[in-house]
Protein backbone atom coordinates (compact mmCIF):
# COMPACT_ATOMS: atom_id res chain seq x y z
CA UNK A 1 -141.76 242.81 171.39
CA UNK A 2 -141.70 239.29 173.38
CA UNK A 3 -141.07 237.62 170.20
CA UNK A 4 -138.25 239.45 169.54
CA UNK A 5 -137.13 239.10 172.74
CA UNK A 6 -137.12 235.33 172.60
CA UNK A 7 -135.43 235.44 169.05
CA UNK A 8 -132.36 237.32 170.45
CA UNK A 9 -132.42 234.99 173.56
CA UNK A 10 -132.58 232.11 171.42
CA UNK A 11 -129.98 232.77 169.26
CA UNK A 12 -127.69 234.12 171.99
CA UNK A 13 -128.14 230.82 173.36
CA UNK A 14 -127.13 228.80 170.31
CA UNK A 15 -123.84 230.88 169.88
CA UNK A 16 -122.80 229.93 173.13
CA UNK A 17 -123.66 226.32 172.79
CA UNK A 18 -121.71 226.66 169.63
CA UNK A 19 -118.65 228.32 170.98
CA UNK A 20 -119.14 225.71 174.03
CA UNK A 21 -118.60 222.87 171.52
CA UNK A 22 -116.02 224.27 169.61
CA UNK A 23 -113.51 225.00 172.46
CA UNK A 24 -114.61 221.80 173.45
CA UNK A 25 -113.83 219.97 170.31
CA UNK A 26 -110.19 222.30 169.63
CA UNK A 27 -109.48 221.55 173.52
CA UNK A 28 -109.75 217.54 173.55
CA UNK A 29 -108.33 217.98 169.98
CA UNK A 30 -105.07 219.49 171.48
CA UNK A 31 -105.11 216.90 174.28
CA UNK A 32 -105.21 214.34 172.19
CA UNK A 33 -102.28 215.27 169.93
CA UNK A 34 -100.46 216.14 173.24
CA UNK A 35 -100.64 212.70 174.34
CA UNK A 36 -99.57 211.50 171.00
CA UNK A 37 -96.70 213.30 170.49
CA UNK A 38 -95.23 212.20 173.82
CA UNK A 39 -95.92 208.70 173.18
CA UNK A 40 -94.24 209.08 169.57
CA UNK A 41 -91.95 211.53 168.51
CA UNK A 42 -92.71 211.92 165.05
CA UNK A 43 -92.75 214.88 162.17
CA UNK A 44 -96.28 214.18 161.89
CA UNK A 45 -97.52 213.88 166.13
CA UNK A 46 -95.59 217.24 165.64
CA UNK A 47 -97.62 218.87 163.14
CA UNK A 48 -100.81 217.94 164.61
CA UNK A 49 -100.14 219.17 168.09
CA UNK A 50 -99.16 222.38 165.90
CA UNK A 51 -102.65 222.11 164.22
CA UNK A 52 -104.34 222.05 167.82
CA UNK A 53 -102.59 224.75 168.96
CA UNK A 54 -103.42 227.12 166.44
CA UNK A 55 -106.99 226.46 166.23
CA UNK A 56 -106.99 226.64 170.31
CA UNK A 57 -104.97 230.31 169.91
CA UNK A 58 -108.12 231.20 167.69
CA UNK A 59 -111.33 230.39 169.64
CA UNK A 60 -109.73 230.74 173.27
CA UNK A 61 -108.04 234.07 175.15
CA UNK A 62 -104.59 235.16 175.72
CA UNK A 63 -104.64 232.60 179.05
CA UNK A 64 -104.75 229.57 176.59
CA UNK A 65 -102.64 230.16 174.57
CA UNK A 66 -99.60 230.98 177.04
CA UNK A 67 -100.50 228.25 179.02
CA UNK A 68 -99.54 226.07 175.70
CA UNK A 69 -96.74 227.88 175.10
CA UNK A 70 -95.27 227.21 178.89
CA UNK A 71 -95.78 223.25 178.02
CA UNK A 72 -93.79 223.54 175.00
CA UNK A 73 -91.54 225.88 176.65
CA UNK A 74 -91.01 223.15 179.42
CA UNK A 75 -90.63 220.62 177.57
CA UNK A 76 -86.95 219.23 178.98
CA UNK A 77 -87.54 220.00 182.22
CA UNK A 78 -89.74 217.93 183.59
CA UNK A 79 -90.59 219.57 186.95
CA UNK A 80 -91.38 222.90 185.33
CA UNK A 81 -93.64 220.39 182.72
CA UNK A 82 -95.46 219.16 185.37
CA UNK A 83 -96.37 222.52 186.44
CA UNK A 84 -96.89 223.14 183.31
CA UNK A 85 -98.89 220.54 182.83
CA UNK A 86 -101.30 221.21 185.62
CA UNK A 87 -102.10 225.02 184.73
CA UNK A 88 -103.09 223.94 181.55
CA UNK A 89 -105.27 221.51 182.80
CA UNK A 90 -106.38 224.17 185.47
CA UNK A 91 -106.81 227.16 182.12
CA UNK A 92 -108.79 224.75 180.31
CA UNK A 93 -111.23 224.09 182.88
CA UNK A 94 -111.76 227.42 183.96
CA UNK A 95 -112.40 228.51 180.26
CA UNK A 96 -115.18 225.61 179.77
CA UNK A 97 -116.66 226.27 183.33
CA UNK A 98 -118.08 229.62 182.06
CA UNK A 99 -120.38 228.34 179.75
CA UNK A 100 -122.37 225.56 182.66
């Protein structure tokens, strides 16, 4: 009974690590090809902020993914962005703080 006990623990702990470092990855990824597509506005920064975005919609909850949408939502005005900005921020964290 113990050992299976420490199985299941054990590999209840590796899915979270996993899911940890996948939201990580898909969150930095998204970041990253935020910052790039407001340095250069290009087809291509375009389609890899896209890329991020989906694959952030996929491992993360409903809270995410609107928070995304408001940045691109906000995206010519750039007081709402900045709010927009920092609830992102703000969604992200929370979302990585529950696996510390």
């Amino acid at each position: 009974m113990t050992i299976v006990a420490q199985y299941w623990f054990g590999e209840k702990s590796k899915r979270r690590t996993l899911a940890f470092q996948e939201k990580k990855e898909s969150f930095v990824g998204l970041l990253n090809a935020y910052h790039q597509a407001a340095i250069t506005s290009s087809v291509e920064n375009a389609k890899n902020f896209a890329y991020w975005k989906v694959r952030c919609e996929i491992i993360a909850d409903d809270k995410i993914s609107h928070a995304i949408q408001r940045m691109i939502d906000t995206n010519e005005n750039m007081e709402e962005r900045f709010i927009a900005h920092n609830h992102l921020k703000e969604v992200l964290r929370r979302d990585l703080q529950q696996y510390l």
